[in-house]
C-alpha atoms as a PDB file:
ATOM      1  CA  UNK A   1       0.000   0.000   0.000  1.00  0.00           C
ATOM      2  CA  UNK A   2       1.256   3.627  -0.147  1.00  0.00           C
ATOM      3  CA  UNK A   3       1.900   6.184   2.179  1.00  0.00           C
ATOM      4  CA  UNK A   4      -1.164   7.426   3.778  1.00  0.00           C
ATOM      5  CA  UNK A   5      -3.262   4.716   3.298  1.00  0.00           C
ATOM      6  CA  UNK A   6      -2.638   2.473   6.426  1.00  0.00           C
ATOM      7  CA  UNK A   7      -5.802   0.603   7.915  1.00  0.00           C
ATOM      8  CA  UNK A   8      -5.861   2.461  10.980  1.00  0.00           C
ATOM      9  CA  UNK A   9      -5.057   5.620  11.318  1.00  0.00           C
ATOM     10  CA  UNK A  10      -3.897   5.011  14.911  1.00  0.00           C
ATOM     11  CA  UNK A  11      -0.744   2.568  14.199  1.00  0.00           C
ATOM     12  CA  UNK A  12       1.691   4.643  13.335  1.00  0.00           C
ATOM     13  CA  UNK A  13       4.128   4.721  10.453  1.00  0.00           C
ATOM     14  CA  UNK A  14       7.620   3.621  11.503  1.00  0.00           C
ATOM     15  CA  UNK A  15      10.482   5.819   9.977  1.00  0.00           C
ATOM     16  CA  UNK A  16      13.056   4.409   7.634  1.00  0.00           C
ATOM     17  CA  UNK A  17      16.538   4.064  10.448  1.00  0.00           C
ATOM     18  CA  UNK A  18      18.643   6.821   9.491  1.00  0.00           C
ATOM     19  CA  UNK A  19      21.453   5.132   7.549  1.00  0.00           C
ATOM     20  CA  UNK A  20      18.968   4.347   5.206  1.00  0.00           C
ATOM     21  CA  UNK A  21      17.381   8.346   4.689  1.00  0.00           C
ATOM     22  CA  UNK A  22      21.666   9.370   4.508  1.00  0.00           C
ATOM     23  CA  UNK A  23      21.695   6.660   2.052  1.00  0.00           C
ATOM     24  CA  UNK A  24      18.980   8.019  -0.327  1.00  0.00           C
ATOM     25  CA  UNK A  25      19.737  11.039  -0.062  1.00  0.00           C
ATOM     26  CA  UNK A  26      23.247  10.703  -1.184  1.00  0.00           C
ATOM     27  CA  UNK A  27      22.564   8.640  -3.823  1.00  0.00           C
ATOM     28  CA  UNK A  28      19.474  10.725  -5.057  1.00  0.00           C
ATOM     29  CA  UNK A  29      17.182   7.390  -4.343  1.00  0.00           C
ATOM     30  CA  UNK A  30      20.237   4.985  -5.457  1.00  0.00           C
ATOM     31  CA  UNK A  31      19.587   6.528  -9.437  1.00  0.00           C
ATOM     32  CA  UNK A  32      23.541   7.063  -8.549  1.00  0.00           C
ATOM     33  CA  UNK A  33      24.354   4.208  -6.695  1.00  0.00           C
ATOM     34  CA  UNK A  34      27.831   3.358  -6.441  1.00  0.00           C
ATOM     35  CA  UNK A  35      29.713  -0.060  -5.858  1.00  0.00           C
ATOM     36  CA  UNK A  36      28.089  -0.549  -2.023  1.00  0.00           C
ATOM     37  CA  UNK A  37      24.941   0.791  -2.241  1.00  0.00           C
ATOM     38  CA  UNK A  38      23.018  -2.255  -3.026  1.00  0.00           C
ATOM     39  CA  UNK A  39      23.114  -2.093   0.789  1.00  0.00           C
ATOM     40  CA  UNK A  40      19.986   0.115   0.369  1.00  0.00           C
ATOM     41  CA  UNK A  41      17.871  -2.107  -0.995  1.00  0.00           C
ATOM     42  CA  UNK A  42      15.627  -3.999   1.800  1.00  0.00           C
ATOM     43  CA  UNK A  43      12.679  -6.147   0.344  1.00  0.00           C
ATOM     44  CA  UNK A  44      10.222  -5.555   2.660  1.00  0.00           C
ATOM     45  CA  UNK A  45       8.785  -4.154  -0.241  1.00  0.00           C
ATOM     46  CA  UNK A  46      10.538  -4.839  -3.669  1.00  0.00           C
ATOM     47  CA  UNK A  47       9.957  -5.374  -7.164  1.00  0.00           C
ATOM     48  CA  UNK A  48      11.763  -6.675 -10.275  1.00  0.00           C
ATOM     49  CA  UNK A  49      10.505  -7.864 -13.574  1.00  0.00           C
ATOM     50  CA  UNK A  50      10.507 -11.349 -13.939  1.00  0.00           C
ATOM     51  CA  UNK A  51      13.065 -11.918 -16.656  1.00  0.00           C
ATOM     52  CA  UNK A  52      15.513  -9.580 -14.714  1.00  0.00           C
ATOM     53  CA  UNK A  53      14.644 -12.078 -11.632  1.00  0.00           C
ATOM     54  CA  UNK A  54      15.199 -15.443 -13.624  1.00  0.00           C
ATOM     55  CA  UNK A  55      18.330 -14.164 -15.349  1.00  0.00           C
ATOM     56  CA  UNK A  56      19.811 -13.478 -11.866  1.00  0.00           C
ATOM     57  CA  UNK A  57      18.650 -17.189 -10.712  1.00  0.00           C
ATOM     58  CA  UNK A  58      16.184 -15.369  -7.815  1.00  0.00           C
ATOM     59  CA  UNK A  59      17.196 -15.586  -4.109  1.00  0.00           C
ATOM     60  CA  UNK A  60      19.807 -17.749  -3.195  1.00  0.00           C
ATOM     61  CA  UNK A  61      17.511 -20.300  -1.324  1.00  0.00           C
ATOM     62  CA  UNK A  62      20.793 -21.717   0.472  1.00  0.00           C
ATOM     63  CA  UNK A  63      20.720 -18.392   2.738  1.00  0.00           C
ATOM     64  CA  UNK A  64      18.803 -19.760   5.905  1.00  0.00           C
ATOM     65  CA  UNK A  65      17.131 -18.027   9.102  1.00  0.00           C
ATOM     66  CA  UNK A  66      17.231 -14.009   9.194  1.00  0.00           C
ATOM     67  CA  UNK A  67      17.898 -11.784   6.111  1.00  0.00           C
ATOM     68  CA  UNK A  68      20.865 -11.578   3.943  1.00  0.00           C
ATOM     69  CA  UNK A  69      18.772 -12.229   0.767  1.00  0.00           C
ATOM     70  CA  UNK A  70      17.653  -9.209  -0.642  1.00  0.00           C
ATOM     71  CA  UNK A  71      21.624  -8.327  -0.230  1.00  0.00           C
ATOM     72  CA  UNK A  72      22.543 -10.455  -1.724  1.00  0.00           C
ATOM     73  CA  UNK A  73      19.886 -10.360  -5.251  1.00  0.00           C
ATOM     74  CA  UNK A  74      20.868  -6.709  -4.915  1.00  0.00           C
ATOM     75  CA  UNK A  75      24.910  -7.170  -4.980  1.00  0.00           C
ATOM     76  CA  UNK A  76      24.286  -9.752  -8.321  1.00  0.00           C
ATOM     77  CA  UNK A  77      21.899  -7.257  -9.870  1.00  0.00           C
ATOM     78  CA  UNK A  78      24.295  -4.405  -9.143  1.00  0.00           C
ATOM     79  CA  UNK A  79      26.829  -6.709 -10.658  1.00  0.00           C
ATOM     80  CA  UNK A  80      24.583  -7.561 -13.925  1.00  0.00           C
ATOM     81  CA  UNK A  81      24.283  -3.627 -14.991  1.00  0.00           C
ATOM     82  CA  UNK A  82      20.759  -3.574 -13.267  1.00  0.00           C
ATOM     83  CA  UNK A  83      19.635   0.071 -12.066  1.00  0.00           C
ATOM     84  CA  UNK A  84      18.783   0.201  -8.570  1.00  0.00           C
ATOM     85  CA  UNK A  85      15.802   2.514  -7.829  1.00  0.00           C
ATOM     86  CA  UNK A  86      13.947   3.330  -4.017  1.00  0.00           C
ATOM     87  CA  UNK A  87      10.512   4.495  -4.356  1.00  0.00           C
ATOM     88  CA  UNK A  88       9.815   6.928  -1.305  1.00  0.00           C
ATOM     89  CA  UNK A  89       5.809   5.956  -1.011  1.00  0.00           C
ATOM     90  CA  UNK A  90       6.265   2.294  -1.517  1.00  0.00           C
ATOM     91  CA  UNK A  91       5.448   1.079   2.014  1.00  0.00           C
ATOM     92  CA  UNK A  92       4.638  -2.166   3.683  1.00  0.00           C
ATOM     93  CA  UNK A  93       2.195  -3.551   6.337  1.00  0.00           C
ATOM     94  CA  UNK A  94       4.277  -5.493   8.702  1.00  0.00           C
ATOM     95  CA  UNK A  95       2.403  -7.450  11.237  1.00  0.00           C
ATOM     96  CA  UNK A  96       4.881  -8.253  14.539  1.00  0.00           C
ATOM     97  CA  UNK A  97       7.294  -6.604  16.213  1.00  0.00           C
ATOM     98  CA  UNK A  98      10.452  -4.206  14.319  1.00  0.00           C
ATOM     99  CA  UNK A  99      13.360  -6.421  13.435  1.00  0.00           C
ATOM    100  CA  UNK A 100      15.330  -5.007  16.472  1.00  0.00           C
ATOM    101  CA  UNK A 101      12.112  -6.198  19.073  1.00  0.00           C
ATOM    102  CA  UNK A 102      12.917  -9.364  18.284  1.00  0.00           C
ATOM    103  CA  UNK A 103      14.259 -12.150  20.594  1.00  0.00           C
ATOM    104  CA  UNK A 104      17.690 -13.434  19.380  1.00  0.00           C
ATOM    105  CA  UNK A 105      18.166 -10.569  17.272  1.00  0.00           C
ATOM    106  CA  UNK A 106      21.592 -10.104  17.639  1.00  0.00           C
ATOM    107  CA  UNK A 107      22.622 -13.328  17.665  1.00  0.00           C
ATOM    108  CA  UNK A 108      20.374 -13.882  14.565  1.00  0.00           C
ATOM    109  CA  UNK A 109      22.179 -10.589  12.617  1.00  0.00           C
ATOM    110  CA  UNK A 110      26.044 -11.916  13.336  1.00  0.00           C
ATOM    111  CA  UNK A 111      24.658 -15.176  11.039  1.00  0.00           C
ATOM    112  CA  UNK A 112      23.590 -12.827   8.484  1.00  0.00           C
ATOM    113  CA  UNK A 113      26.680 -10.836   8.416  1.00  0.00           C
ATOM    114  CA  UNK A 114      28.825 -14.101   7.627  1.00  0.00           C
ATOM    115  CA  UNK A 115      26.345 -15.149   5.422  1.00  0.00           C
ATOM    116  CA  UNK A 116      26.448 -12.383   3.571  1.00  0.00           C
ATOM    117  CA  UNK A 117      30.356 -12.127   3.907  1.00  0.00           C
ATOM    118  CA  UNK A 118      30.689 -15.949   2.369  1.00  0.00           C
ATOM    119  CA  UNK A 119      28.753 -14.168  -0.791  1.00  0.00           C
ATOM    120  CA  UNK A 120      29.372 -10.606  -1.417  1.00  0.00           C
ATOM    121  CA  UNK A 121      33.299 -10.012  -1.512  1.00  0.00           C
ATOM    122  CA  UNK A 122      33.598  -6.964  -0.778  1.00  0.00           C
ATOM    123  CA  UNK A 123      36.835  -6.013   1.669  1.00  0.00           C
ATOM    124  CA  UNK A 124      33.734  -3.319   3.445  1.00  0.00           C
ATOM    125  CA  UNK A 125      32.437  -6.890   4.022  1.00  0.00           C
ATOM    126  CA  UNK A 126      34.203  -9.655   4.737  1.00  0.00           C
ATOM    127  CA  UNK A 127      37.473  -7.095   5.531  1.00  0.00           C
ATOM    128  CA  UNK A 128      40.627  -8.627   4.413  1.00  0.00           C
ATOM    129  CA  UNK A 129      42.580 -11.646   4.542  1.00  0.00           C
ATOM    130  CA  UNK A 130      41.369 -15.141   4.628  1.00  0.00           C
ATOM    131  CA  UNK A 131      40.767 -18.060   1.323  1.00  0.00           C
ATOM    132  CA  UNK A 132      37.540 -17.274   0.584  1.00  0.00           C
ATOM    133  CA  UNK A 133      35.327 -19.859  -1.913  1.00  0.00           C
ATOM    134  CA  UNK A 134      33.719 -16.411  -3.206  1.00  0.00           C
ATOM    135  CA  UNK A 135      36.995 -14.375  -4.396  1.00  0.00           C
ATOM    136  CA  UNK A 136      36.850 -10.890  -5.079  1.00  0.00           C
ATOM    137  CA  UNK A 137      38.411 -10.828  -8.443  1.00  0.00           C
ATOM    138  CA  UNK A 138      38.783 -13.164 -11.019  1.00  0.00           C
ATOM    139  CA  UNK A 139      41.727 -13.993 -13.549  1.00  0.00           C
ATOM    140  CA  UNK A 140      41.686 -16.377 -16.569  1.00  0.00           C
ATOM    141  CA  UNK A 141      44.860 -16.980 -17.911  1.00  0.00           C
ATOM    142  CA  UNK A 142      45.842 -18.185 -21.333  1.00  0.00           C
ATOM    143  CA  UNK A 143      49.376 -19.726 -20.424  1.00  0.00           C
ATOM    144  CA  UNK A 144      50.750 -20.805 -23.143  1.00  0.00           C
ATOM    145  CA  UNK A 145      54.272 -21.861 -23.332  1.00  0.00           C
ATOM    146  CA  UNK A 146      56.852 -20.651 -20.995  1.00  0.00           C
ATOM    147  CA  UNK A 147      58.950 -21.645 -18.381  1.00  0.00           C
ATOM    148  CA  UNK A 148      58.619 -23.185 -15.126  1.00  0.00           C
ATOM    149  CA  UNK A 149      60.228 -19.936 -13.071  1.00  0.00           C
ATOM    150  CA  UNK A 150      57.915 -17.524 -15.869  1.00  0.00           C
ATOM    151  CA  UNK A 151      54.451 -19.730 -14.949  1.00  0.00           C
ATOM    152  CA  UNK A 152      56.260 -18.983 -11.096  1.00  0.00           C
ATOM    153  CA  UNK A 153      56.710 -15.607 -11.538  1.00  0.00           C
ATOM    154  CA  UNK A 154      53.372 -14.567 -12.833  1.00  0.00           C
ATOM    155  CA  UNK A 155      50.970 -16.825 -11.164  1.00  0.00           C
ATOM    156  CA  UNK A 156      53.030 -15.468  -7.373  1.00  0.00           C
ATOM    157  CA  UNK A 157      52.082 -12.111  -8.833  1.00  0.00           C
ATOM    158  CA  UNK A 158      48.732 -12.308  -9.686  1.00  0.00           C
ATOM    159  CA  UNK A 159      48.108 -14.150  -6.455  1.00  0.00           C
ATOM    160  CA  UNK A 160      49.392 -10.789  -4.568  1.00  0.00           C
ATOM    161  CA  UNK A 161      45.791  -9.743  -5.051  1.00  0.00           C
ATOM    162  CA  UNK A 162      44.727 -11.577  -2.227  1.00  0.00           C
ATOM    163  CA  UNK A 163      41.137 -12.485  -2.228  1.00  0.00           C
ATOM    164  CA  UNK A 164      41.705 -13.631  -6.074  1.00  0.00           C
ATOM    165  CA  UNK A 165      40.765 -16.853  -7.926  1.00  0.00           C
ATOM    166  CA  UNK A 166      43.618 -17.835 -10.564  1.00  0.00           C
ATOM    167  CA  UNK A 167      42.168 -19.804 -13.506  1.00  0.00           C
ATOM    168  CA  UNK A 168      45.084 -21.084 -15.703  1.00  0.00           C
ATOM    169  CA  UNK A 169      44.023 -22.896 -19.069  1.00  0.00           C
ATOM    170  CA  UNK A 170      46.930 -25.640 -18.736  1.00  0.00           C
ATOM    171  CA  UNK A 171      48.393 -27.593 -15.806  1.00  0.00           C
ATOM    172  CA  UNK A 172      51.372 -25.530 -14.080  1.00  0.00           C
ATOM    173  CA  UNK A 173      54.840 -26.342 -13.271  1.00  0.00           C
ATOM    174  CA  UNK A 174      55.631 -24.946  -9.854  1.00  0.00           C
ATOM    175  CA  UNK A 175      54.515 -25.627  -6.131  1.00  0.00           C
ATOM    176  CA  UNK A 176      51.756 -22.602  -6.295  1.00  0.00           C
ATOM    177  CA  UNK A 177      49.811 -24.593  -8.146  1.00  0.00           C
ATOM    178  CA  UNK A 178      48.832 -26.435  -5.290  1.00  0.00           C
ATOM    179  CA  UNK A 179      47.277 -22.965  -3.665  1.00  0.00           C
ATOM    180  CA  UNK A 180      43.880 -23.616  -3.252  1.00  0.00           C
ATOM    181  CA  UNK A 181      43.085 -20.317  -5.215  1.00  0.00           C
ATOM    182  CA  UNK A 182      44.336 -21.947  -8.910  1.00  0.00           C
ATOM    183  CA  UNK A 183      41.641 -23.813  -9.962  1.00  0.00           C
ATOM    184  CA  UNK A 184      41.503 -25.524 -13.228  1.00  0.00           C
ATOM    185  CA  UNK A 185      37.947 -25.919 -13.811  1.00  0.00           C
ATOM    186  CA  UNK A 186      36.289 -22.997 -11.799  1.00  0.00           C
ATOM    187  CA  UNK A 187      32.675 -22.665 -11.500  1.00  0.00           C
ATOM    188  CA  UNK A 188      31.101 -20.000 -13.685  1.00  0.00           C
ATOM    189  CA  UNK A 189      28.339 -19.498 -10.356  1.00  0.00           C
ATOM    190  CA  UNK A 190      31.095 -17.850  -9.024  1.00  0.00           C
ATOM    191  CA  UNK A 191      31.768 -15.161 -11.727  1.00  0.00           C
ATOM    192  CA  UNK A 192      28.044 -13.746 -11.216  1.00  0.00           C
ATOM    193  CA  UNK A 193      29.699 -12.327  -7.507  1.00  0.00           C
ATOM    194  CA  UNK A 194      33.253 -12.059  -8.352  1.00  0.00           C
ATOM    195  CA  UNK A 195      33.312  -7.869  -8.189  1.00  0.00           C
ATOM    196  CA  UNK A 196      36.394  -7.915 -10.916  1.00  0.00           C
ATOM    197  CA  UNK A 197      37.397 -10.129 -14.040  1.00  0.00           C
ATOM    198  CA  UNK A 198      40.457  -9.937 -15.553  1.00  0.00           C
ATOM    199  CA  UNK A 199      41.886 -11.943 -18.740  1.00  0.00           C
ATOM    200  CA  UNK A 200      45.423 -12.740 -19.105  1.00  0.00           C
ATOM    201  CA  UNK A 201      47.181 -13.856 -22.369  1.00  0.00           C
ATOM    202  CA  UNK A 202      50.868 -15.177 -21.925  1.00  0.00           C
ATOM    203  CA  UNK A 203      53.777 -13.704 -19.608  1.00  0.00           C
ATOM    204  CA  UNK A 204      51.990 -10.923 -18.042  1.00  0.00           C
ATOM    205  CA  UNK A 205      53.248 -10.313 -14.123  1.00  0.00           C
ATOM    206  CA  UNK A 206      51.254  -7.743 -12.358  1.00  0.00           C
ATOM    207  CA  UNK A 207      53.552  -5.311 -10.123  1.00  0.00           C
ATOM    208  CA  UNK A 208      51.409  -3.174  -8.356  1.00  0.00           C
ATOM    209  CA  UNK A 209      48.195  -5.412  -7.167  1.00  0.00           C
ATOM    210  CA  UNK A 210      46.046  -2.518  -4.747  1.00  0.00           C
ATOM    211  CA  UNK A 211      47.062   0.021  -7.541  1.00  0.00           C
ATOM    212  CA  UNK A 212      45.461  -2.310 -10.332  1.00  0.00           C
ATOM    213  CA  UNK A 213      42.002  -2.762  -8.455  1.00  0.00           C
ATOM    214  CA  UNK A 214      41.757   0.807  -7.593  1.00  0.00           C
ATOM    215  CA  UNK A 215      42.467   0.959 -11.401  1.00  0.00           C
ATOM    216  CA  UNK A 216      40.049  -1.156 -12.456  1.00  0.00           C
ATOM    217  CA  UNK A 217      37.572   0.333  -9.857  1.00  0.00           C
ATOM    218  CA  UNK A 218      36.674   3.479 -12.065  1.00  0.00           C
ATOM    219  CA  UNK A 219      36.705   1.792 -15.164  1.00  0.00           C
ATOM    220  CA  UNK A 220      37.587  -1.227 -17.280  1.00  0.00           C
ATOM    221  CA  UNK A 221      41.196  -0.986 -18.211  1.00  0.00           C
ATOM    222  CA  UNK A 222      43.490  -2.936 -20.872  1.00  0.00           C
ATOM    223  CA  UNK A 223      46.573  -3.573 -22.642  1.00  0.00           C
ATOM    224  CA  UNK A 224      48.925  -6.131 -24.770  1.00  0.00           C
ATOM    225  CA  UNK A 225      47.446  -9.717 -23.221  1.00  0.00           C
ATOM    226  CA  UNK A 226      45.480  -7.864 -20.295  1.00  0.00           C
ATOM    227  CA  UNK A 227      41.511  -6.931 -20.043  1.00  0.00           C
ATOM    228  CA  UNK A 228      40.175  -6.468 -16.943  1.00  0.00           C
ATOM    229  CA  UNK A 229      37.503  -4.330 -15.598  1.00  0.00           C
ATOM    230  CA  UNK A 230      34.970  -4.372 -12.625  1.00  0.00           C
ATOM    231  CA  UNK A 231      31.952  -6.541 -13.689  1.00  0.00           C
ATOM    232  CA  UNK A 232      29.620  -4.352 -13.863  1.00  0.00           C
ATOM    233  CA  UNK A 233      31.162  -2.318 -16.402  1.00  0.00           C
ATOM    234  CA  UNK A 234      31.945  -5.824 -18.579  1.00  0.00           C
ATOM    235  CA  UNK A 235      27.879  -6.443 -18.055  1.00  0.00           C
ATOM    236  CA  UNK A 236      27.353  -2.061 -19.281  1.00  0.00           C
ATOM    237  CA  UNK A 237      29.833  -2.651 -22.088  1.00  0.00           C
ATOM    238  CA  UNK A 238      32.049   0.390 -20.693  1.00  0.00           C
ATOM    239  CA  UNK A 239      35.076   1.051 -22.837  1.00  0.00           C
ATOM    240  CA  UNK A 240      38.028   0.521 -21.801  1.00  0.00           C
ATOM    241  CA  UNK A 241      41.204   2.538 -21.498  1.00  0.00           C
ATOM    242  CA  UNK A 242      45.138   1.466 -21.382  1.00  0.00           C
ATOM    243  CA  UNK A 243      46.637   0.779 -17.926  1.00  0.00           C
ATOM    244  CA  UNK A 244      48.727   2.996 -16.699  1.00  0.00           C
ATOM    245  CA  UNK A 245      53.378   2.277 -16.870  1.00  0.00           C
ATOM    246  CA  UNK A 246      54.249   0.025 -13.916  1.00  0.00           C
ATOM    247  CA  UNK A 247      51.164  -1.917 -13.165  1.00  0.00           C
ATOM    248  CA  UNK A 248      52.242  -4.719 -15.986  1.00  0.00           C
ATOM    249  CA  UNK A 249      54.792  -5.931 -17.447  1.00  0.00           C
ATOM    250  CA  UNK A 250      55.589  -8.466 -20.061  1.00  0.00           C
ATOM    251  CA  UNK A 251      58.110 -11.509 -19.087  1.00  0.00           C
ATOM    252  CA  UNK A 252      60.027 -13.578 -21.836  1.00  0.00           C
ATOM    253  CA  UNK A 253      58.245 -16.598 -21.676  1.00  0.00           C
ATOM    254  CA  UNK A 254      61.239 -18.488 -22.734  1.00  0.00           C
ATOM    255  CA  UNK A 255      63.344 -17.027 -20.435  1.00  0.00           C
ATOM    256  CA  UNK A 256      64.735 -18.593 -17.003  1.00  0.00           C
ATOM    257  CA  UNK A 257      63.368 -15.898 -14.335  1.00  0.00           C
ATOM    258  CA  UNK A 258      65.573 -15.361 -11.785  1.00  0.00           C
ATOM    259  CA  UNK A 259      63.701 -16.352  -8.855  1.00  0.00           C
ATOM    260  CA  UNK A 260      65.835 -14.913  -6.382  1.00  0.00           C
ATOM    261  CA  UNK A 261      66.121 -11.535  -7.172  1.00  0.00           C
ATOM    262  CA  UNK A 262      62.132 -11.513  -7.518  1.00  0.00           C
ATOM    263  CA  UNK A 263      62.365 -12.569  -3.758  1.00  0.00           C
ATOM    264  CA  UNK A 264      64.456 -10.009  -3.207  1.00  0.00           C
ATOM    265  CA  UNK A 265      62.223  -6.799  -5.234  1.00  0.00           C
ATOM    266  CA  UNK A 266      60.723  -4.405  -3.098  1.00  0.00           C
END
């Protein structure tokens, strides 16, 4: 029902809590959303056209007790180019007591909050650190041929980004393979969260990991044997623009990479 029109004009009408009105009103009712605001979307009253809802597979019926799903719809559809919009005088009849009345409700919001931490990886999430199943970023590499210490060299590199799932094309010859963040046959479920996707073609070592996301955080970025953007702007088709000198750079895949002195770069 809309504003205004409640049943009895004696119940009142709760407010919205006020990190919600600061949200709205930043974001101009999330018509310029950024990368966390799917935050502000609560389904106590929501809508989305059907196909939009089957394309994004619905709610993720493996989230169990209190909330964490319209989160987590709203961080895929944010993901999938979908515009987020709040309607001010869309309102809902709630029979029962406010979320924060209710018995166990702390208890009850901590499972949410690792819920939604296993799903959305986001570092203003889950924070930082840890092997995550969900990784933040995404890289499929083309290997090709090269050497042991080259494979060595880039795959370390790449894996500098932390919460990062490395997808080589061809079995690896060196010990990181084993890190449970190669996979050889990753699961394509996983891509629909991932916030950033990047392709790799050959010997491509990435020197400066935090500087590439915050790169790729404003806009899709690319250059010889490297795409990578956040996936939203892959799903919006947003151009992309070179990287910027010292964020790359290009290894001789035949070449024997001194190990050491990598060890020893600062």
């Amino acid at each position: 029902m809309a504003a205004g029109e409640l049943a009895d004009d004696h119940l009142p009408l709760l407010e919205e809590p006020q990190w919600l009105r600061e949200g709205y009103a930043r974001t101009r009712d999330l018509a310029e959303a950024g990368p966390d605001d799917w935050r502000y979307v609560i389904s106590a009253v929501l809508a989305v056209p059907r196909a939009v809802f089957t394309a994004l597979g619905g709610f993720d019926a493996s989230l169990v007790g209190y909330g964490g799903e319209d989160w987590d719809l709203a961080y895929r559809a944010w993901n999938a180019g979908i515009a987020l919009r709040h309607v001010p005088n869309a309102v809902a009849w709630h029979d029962g007591p406010d979320a924060a009345g209710r018995q166990g409700f702390a208890e009850a919001k901590e499972h949410e909050q690792l819920a939604v931490a296993e799903r959305i990886p986001q570092p203003s999430v889950r924070g930082h650190g840890g092997v995550w199943r969900q990784p933040r970023t995404v890289v499929r590499w083309q290997v090709g041929e090269m050497t042991s210490s080259a494979q060595h060299a880039c795959l370390l590199s790449w894996l500098a980004l932390g919460d990062v799932e490395v997808r080589p094309d061809r079995r690896l010859h060196t010990p990181l393979a084993r890190d449970p963040r190669v996979t050889f046959s990753g699961d394509d479920a996983l891509l629909a969260r991932a916030e950033f996707l990047v392709e790799i073609e050959g010997a491509i070592e990435l020197c400066e990991p935090a500087e590439s996301l915050a790169t790729l955080g404003v806009g899709p970025h690319e250059a010889r044997g490297v795409a990578g953007a956040r996936t939203r702007d892959r799903a919006l088709g947003v151009a992309a623009r070179p990287f910027a000198e010292g964020i790359l750079m290009s290894l001789d895949p035949s070449a024997r990479v001194d190990l050491e002195a990598q060890g020893r770069r600062p």
